[in-house]
PDB file of N, CA and C in Angstrom:
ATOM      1  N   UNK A   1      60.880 168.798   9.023  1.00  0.00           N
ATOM      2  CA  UNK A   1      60.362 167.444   9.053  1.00  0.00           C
ATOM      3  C   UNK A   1      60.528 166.900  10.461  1.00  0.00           C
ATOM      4  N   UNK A   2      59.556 166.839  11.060  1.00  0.00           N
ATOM      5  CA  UNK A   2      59.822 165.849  12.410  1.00  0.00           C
ATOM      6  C   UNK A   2      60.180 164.227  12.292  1.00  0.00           C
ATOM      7  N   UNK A   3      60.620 164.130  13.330  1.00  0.00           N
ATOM      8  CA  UNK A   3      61.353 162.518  13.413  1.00  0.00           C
ATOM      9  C   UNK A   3      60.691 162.115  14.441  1.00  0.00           C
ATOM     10  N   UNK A   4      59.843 160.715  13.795  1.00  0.00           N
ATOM     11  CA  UNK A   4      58.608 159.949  14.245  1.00  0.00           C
ATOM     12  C   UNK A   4      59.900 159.225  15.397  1.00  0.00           C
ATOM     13  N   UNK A   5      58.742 158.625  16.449  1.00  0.00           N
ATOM     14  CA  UNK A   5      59.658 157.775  17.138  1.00  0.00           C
ATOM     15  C   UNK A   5      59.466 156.516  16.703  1.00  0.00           C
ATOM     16  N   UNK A   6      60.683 155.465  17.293  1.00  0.00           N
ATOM     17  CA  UNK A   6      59.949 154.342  16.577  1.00  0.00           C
ATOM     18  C   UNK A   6      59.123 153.501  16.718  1.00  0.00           C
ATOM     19  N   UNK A   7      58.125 153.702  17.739  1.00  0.00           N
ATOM     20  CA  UNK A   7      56.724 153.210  18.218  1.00  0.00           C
ATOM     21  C   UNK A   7      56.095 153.527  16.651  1.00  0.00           C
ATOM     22  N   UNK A   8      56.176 154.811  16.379  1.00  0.00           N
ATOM     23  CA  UNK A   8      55.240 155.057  15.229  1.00  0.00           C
ATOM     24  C   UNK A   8      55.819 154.895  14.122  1.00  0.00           C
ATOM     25  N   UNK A   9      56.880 154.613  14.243  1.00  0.00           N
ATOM     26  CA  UNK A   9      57.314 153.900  12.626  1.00  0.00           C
ATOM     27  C   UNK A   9      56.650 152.635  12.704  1.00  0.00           C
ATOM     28  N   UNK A  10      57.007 151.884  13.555  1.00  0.00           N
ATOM     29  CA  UNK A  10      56.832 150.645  13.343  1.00  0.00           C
ATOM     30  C   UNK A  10      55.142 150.389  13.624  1.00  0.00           C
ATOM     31  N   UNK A  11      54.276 151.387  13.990  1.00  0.00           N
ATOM     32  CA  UNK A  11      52.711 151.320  13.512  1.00  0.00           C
ATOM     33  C   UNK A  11      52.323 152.075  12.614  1.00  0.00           C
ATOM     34  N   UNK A  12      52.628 153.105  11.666  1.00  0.00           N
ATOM     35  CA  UNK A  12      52.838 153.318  10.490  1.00  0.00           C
ATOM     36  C   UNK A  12      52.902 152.214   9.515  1.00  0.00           C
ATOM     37  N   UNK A  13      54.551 151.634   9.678  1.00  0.00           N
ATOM     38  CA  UNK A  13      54.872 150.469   8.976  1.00  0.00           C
ATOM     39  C   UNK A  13      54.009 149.205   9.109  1.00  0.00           C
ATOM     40  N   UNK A  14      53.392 148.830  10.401  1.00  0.00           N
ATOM     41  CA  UNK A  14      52.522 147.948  10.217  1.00  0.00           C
ATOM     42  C   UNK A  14      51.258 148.126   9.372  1.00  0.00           C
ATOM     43  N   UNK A  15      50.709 149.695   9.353  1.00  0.00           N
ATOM     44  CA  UNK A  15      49.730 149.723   9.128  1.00  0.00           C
ATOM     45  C   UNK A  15      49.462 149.695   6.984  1.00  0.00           C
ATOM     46  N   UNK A  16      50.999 150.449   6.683  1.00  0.00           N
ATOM     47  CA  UNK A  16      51.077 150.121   5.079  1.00  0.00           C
ATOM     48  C   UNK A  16      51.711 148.418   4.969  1.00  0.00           C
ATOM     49  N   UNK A  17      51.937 147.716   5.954  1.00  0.00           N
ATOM     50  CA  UNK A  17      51.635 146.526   5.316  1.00  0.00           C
ATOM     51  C   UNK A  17      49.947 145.486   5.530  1.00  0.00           C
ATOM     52  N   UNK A  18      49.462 146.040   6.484  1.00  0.00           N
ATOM     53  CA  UNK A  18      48.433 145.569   6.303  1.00  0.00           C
ATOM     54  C   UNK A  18      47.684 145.762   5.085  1.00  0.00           C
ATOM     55  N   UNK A  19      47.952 147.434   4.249  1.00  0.00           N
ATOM     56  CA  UNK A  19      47.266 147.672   3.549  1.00  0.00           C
ATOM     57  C   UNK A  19      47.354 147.018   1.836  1.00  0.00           C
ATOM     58  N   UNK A  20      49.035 146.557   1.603  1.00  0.00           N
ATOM     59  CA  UNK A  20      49.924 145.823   0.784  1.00  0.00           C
ATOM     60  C   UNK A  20      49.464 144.272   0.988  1.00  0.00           C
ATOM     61  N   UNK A  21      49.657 143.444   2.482  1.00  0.00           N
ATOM     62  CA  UNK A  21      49.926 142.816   2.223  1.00  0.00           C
ATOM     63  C   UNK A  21      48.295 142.101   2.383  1.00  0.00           C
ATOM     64  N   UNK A  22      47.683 142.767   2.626  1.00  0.00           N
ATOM     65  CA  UNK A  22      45.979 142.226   2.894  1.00  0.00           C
ATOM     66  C   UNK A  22      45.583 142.498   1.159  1.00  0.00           C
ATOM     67  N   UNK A  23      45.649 143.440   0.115  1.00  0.00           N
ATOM     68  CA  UNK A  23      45.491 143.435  -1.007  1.00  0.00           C
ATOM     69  C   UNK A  23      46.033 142.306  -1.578  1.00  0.00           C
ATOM     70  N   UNK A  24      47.411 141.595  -1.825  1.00  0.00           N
ATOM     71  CA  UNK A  24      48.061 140.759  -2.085  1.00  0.00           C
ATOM     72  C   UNK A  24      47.580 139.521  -1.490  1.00  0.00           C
ATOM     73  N   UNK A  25      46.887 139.125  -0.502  1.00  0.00           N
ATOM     74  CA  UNK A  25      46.546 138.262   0.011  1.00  0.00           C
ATOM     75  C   UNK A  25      44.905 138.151   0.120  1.00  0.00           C
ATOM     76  N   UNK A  26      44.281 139.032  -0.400  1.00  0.00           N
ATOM     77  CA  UNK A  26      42.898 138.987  -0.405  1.00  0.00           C
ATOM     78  C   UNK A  26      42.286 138.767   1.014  1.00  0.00           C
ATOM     79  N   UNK A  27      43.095 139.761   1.710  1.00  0.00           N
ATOM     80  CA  UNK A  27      42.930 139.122   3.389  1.00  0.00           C
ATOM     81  C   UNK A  27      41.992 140.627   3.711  1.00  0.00           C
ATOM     82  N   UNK A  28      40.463 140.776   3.649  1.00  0.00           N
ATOM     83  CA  UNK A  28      39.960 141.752   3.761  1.00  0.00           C
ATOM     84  C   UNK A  28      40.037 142.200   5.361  1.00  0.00           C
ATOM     85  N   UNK A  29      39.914 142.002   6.136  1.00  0.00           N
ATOM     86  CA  UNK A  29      40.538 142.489   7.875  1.00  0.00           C
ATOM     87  C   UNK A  29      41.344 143.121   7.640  1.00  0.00           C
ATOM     88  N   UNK A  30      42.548 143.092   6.859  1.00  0.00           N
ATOM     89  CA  UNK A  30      43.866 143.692   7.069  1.00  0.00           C
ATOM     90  C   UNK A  30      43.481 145.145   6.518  1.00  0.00           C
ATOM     91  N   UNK A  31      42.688 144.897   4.982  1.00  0.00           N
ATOM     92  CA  UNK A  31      42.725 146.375   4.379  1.00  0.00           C
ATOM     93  C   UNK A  31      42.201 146.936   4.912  1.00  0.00           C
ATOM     94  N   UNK A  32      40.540 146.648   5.543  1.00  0.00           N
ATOM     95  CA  UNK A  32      39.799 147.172   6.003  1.00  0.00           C
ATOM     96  C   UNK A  32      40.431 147.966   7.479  1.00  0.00           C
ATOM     97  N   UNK A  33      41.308 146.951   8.107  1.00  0.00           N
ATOM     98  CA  UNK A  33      41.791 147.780   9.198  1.00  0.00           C
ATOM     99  C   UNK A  33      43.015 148.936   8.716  1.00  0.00           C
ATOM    100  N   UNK A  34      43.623 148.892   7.846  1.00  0.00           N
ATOM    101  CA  UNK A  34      44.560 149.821   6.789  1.00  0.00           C
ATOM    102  C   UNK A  34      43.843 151.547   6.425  1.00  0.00           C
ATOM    103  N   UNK A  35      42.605 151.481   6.067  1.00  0.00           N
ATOM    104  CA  UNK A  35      42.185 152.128   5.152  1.00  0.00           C
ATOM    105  C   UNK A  35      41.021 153.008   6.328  1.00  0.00           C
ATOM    106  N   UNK A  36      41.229 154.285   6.203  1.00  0.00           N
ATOM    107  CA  UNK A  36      40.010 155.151   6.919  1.00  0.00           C
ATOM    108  C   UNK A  36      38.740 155.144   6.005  1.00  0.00           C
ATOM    109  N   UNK A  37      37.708 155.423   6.564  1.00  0.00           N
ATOM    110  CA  UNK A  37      36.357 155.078   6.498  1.00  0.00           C
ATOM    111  C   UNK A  37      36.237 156.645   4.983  1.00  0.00           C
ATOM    112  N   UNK A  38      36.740 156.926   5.452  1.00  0.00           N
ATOM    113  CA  UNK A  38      36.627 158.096   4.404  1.00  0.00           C
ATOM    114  C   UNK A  38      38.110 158.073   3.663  1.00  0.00           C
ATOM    115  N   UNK A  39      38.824 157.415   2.909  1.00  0.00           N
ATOM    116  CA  UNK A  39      39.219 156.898   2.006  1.00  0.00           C
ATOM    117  C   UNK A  39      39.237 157.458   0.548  1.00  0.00           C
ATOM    118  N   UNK A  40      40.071 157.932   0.315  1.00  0.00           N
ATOM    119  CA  UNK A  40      39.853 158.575  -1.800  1.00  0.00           C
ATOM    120  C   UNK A  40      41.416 158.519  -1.898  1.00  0.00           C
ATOM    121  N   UNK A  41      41.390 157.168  -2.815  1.00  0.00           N
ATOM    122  CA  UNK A  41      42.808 156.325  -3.471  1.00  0.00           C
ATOM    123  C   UNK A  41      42.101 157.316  -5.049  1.00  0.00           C
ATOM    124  N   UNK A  42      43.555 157.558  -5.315  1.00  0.00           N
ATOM    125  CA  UNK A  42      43.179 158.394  -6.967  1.00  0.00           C
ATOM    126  C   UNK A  42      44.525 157.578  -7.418  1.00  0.00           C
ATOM    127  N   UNK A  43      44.095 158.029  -8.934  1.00  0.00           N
ATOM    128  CA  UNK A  43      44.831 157.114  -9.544  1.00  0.00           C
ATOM    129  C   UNK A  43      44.856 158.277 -11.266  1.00  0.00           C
ATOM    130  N   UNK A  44      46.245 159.114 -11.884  1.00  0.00           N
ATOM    131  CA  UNK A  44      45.623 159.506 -12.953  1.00  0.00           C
ATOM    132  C   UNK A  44      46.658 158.543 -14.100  1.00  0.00           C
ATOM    133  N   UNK A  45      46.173 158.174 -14.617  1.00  0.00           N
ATOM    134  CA  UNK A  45      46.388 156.924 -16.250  1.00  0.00           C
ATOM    135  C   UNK A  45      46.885 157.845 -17.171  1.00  0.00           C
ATOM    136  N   UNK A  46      48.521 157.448 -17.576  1.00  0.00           N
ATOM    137  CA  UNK A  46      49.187 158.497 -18.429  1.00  0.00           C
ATOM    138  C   UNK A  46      48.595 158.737 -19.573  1.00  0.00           C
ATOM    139  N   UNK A  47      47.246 157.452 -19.959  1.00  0.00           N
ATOM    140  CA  UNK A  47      46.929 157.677 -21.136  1.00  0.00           C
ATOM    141  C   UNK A  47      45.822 158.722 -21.264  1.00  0.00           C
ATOM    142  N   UNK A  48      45.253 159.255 -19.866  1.00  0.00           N
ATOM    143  CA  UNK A  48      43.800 160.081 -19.929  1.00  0.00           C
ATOM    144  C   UNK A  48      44.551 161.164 -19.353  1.00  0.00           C
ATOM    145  N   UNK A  49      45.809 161.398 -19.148  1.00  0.00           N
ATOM    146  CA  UNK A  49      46.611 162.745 -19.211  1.00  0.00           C
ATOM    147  C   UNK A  49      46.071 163.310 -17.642  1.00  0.00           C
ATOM    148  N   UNK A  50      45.453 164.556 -17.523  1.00  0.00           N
ATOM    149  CA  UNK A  50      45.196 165.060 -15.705  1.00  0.00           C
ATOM    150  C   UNK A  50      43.995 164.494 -15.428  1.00  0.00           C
ATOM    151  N   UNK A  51      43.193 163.271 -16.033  1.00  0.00           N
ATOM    152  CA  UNK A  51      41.949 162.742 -15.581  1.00  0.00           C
ATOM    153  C   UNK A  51      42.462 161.821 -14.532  1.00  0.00           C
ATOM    154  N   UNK A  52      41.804 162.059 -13.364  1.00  0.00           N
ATOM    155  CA  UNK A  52      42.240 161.399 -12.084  1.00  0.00           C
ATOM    156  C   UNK A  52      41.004 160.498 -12.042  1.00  0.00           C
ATOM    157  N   UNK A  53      41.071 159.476 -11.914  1.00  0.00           N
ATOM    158  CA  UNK A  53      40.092 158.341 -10.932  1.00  0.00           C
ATOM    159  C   UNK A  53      40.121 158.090  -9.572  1.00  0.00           C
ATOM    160  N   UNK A  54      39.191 157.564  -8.966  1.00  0.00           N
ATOM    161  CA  UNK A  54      39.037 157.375  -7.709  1.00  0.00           C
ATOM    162  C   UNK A  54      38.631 156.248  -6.606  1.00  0.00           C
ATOM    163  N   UNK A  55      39.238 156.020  -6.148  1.00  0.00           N
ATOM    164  CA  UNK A  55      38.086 154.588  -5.255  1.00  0.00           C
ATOM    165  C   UNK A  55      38.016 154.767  -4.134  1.00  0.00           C
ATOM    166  N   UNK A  56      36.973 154.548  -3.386  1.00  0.00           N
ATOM    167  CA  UNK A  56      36.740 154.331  -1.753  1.00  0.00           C
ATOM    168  C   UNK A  56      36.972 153.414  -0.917  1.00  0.00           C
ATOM    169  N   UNK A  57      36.854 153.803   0.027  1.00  0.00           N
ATOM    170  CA  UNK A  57      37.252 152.146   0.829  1.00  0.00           C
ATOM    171  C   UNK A  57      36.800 150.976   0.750  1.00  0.00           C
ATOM    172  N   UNK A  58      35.251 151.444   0.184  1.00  0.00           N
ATOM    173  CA  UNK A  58      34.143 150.514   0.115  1.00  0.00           C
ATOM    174  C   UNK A  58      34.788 149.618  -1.158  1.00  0.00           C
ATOM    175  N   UNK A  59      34.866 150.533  -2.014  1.00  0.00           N
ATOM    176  CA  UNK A  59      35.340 149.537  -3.273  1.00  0.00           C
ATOM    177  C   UNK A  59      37.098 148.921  -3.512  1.00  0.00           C
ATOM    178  N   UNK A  60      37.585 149.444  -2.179  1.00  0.00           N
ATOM    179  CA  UNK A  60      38.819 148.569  -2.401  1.00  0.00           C
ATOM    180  C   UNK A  60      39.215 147.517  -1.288  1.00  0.00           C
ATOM    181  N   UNK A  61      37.967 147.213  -0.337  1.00  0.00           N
ATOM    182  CA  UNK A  61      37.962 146.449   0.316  1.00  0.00           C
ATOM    183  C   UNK A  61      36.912 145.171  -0.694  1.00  0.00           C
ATOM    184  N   UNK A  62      35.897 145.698  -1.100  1.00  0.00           N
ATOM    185  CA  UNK A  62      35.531 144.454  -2.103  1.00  0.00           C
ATOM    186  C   UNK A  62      36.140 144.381  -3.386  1.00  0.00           C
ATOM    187  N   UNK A  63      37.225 144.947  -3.846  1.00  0.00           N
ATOM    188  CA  UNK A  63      37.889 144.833  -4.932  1.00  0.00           C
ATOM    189  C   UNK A  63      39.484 143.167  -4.240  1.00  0.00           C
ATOM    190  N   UNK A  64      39.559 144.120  -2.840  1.00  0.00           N
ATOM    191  CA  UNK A  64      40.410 142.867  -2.169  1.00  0.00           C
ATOM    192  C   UNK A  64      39.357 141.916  -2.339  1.00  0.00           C
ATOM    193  N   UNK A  65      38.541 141.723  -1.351  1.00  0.00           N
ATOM    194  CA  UNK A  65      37.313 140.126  -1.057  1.00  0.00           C
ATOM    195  C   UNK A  65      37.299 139.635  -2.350  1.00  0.00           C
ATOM    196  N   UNK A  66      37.194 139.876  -3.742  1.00  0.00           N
ATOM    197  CA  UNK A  66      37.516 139.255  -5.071  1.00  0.00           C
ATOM    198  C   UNK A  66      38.671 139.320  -5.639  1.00  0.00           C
ATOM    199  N   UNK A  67      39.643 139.204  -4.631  1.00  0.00           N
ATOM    200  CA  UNK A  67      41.471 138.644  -5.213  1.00  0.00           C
ATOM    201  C   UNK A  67      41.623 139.584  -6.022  1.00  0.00           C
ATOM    202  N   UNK A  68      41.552 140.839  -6.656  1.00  0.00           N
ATOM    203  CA  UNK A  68      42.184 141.653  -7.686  1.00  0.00           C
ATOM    204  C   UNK A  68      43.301 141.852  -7.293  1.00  0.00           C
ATOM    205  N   UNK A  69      44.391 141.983  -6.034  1.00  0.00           N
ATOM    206  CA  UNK A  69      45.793 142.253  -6.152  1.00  0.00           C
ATOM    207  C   UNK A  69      46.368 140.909  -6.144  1.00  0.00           C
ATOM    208  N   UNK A  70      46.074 139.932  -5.904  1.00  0.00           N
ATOM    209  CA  UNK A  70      46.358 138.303  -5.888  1.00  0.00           C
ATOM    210  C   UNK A  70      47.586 138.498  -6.897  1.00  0.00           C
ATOM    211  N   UNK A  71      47.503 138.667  -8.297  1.00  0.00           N
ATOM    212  CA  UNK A  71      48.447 138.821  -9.114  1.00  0.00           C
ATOM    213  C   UNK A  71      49.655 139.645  -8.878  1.00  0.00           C
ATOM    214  N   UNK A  72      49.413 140.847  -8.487  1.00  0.00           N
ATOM    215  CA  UNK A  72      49.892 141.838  -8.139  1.00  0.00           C
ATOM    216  C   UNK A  72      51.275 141.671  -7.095  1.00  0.00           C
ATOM    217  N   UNK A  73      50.966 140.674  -6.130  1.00  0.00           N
ATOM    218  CA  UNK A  73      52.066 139.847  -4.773  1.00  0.00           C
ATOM    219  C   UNK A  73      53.093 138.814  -5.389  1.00  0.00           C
ATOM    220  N   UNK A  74      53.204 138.886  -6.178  1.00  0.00           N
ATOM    221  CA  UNK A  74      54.625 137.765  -6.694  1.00  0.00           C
ATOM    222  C   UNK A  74      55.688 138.417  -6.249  1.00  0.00           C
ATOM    223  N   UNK A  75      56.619 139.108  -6.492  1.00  0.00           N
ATOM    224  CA  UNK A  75      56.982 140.114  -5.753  1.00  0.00           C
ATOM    225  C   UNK A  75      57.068 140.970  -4.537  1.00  0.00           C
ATOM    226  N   UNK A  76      57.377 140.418  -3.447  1.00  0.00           N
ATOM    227  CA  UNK A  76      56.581 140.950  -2.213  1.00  0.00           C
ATOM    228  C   UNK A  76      57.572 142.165  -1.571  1.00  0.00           C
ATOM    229  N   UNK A  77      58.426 142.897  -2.493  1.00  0.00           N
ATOM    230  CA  UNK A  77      59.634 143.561  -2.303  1.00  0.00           C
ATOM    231  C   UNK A  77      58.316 144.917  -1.831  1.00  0.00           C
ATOM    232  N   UNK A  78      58.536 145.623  -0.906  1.00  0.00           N
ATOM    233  CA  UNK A  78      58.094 146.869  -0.219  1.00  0.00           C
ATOM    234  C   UNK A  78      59.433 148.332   0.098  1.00  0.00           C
ATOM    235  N   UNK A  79      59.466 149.000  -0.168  1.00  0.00           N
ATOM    236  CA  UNK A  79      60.549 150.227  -0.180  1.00  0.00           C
ATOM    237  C   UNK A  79      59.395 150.912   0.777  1.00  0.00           C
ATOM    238  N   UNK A  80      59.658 151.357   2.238  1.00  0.00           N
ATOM    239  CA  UNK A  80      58.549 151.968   2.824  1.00  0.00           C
ATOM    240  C   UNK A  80      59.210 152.988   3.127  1.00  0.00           C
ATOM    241  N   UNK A  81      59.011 154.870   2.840  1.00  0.00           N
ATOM    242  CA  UNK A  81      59.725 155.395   3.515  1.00  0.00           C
ATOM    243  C   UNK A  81      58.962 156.095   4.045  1.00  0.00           C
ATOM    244  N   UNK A  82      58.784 156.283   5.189  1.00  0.00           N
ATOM    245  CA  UNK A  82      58.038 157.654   6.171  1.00  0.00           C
ATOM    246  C   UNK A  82      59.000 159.013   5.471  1.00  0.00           C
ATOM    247  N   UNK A  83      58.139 159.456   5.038  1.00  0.00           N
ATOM    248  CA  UNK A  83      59.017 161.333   4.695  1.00  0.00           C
ATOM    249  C   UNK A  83      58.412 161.995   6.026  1.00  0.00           C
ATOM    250  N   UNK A  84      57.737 161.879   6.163  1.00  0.00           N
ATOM    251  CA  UNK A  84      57.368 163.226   7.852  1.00  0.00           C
ATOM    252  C   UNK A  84      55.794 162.777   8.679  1.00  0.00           C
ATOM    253  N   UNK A  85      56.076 162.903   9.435  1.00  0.00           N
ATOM    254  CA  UNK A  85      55.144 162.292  10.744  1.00  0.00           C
ATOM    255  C   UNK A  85      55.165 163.831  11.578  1.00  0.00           C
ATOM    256  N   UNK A  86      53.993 164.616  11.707  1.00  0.00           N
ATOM    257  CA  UNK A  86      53.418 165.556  12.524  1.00  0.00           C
ATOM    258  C   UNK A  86      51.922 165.504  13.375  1.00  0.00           C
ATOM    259  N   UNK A  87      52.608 165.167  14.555  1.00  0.00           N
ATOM    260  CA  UNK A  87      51.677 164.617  15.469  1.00  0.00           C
ATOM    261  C   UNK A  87      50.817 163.727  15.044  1.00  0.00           C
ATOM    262  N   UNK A  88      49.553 164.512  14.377  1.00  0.00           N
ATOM    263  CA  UNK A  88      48.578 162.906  14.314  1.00  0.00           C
ATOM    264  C   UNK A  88      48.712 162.638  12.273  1.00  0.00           C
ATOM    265  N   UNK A  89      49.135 163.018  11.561  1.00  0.00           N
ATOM    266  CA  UNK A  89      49.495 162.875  10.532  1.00  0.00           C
ATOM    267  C   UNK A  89      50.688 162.233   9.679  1.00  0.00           C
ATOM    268  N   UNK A  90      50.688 161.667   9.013  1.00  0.00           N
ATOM    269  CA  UNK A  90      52.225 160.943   8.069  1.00  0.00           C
ATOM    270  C   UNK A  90      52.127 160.744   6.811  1.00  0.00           C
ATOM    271  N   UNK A  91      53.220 161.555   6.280  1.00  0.00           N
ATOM    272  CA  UNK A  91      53.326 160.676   4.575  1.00  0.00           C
ATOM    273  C   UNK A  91      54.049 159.714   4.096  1.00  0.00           C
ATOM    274  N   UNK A  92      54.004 159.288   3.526  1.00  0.00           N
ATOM    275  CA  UNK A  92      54.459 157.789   3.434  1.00  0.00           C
ATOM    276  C   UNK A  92      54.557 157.878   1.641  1.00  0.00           C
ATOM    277  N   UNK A  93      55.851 157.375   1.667  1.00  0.00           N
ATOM    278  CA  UNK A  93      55.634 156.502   0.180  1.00  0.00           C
ATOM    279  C   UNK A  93      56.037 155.464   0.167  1.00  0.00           C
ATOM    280  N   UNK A  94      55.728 155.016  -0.895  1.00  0.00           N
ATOM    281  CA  UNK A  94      55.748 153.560  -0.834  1.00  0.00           C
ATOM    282  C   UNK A  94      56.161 152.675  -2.665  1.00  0.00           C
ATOM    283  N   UNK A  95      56.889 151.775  -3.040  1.00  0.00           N
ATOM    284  CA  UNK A  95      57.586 151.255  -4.401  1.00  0.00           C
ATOM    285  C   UNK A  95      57.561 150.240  -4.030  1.00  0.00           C
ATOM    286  N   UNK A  96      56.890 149.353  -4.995  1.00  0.00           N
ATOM    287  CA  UNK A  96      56.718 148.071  -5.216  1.00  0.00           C
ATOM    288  C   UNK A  96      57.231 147.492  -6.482  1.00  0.00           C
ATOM    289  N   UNK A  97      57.317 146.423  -6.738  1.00  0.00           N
ATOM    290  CA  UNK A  97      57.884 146.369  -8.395  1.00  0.00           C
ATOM    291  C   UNK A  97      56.535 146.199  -9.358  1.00  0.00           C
ATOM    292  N   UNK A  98      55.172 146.814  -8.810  1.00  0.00           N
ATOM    293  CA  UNK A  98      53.896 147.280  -9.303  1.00  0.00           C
ATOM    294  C   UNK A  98      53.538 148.185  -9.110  1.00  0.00           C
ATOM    295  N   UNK A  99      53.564 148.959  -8.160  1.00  0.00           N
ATOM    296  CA  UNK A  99      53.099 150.649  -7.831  1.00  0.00           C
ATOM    297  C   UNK A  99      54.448 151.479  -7.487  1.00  0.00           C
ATOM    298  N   UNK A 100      53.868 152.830  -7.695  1.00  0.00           N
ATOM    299  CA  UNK A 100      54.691 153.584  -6.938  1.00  0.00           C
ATOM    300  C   UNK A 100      53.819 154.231  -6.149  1.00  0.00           C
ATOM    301  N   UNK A 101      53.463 154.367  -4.924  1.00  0.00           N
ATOM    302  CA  UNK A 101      52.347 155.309  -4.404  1.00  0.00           C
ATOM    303  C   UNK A 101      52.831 156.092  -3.217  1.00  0.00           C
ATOM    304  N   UNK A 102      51.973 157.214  -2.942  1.00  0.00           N
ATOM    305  CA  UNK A 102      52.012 158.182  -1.955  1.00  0.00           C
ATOM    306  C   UNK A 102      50.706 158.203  -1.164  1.00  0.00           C
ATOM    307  N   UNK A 103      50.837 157.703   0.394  1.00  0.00           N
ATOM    308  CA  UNK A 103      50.125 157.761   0.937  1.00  0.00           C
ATOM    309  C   UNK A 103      50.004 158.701   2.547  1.00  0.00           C
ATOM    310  N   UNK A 104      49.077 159.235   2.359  1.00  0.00           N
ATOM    311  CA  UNK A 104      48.507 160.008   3.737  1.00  0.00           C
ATOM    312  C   UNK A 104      47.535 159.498   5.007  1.00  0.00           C
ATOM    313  N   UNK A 105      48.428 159.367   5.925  1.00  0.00           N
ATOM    314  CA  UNK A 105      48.446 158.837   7.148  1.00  0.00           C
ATOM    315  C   UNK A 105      47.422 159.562   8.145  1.00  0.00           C
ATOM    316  N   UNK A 106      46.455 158.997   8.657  1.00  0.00           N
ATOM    317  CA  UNK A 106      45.982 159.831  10.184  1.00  0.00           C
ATOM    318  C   UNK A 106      46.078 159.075  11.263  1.00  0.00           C
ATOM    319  N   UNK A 107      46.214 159.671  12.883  1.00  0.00           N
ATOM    320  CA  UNK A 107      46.387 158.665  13.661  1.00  0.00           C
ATOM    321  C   UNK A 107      44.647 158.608  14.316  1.00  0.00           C
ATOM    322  N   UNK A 108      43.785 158.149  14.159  1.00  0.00           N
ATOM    323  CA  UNK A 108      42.467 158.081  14.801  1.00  0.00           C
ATOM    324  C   UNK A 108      42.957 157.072  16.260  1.00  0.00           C
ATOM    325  N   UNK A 109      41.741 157.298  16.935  1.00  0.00           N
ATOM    326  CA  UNK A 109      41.202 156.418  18.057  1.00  0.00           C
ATOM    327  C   UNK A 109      41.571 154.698  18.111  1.00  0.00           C
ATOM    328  N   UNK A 110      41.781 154.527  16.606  1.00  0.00           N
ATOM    329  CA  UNK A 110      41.463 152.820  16.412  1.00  0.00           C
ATOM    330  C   UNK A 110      43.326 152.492  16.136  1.00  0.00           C
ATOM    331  N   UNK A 111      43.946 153.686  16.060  1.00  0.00           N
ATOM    332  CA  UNK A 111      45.472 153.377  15.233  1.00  0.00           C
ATOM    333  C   UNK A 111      45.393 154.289  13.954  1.00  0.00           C
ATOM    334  N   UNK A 112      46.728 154.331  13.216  1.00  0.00           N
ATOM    335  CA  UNK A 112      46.743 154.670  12.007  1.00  0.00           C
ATOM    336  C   UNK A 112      46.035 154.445  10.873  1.00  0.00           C
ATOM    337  N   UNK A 113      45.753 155.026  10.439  1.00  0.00           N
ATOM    338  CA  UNK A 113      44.581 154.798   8.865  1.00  0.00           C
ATOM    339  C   UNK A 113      45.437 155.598   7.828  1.00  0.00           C
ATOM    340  N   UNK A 114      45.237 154.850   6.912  1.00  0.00           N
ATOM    341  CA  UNK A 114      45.219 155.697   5.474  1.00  0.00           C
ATOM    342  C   UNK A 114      44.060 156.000   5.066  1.00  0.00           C
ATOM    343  N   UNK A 115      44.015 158.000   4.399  1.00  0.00           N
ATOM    344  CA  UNK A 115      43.069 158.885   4.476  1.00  0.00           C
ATOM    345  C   UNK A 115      43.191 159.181   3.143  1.00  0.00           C
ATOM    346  N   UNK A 116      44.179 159.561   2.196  1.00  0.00           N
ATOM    347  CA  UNK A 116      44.784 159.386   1.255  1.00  0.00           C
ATOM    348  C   UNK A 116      45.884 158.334   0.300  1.00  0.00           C
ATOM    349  N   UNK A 117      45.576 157.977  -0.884  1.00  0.00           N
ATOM    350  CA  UNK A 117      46.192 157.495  -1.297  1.00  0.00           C
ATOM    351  C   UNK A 117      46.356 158.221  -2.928  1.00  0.00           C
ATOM    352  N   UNK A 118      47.628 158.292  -3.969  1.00  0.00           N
ATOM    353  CA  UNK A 118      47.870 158.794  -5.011  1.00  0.00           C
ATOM    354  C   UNK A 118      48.994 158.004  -5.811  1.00  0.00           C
ATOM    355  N   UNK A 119      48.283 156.829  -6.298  1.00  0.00           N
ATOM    356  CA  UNK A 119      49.346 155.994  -6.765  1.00  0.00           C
ATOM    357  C   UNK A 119      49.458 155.770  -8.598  1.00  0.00           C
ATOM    358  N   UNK A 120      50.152 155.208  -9.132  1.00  0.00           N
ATOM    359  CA  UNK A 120      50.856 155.239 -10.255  1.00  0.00           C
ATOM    360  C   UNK A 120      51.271 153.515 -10.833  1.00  0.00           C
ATOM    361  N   UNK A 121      50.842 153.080 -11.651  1.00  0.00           N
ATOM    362  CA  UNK A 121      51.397 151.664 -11.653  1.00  0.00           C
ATOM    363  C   UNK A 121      52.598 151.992 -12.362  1.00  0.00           C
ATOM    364  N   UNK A 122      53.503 150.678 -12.215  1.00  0.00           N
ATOM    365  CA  UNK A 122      55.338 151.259 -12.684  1.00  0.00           C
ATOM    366  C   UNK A 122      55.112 150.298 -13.286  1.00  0.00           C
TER     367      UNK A 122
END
């Protein structure tokens, strides 16, 4: 496991709160700057067993612009842990007292993006 420096923790870390706290705030800039253009958040529902769902950026930046995590932010507790940062890549998880998720990091031209996401509601 390499050990990020903390330039890139702390743009990592900015970049999963833009992606948290722009959902929670219906603040579409933030996600949109959070989230890579090519984007696949899955999601599998204990009740449909290995059926995975999916959303794009497209639809979770207008899922933010119509407040759907609004509810979701009462709670604004974040557990962020970087597990490993290799060169232009990072995984990240992340516990909320609403999700538990695992997210995959790239570093593009513009900053960090999330490329992956695989989350779980708790």
């Amino acid at each position: 496991m390499a050990t990020p420096t903390e330039t890139e923790r702390e743009l990592i870390t900015q970049t999963v709160l833009d992606y948290y706290e722009g959902w929670y705030d219906a603040d579409i800039a933030r996600m949109d700057r959070a989230l890579h253009s090519d984007l696949v958040k899955r999601s599998s529902a204990r009740e449909q067993g290995a059926v995975l769902s999916y959303i794009t950026k497209k639809q979770m930046v207008d899922m933010t612009a119509h407040g759907e995590g609004k509810g979701d932010g009462a709670d604004r507790r974040l557990d962020i842990e970087i597990e490993d940062v290799s060169e232009n890549i990072a995984t990240v998880t992340v516990t909320t007292s609403v999700y538990h998720e695992y997210l995959h990091l790239v570093r593009t031209p513009d900053g960090w993006k999330i490329a992956n996401a695989l989350f779980r509601s708790v």
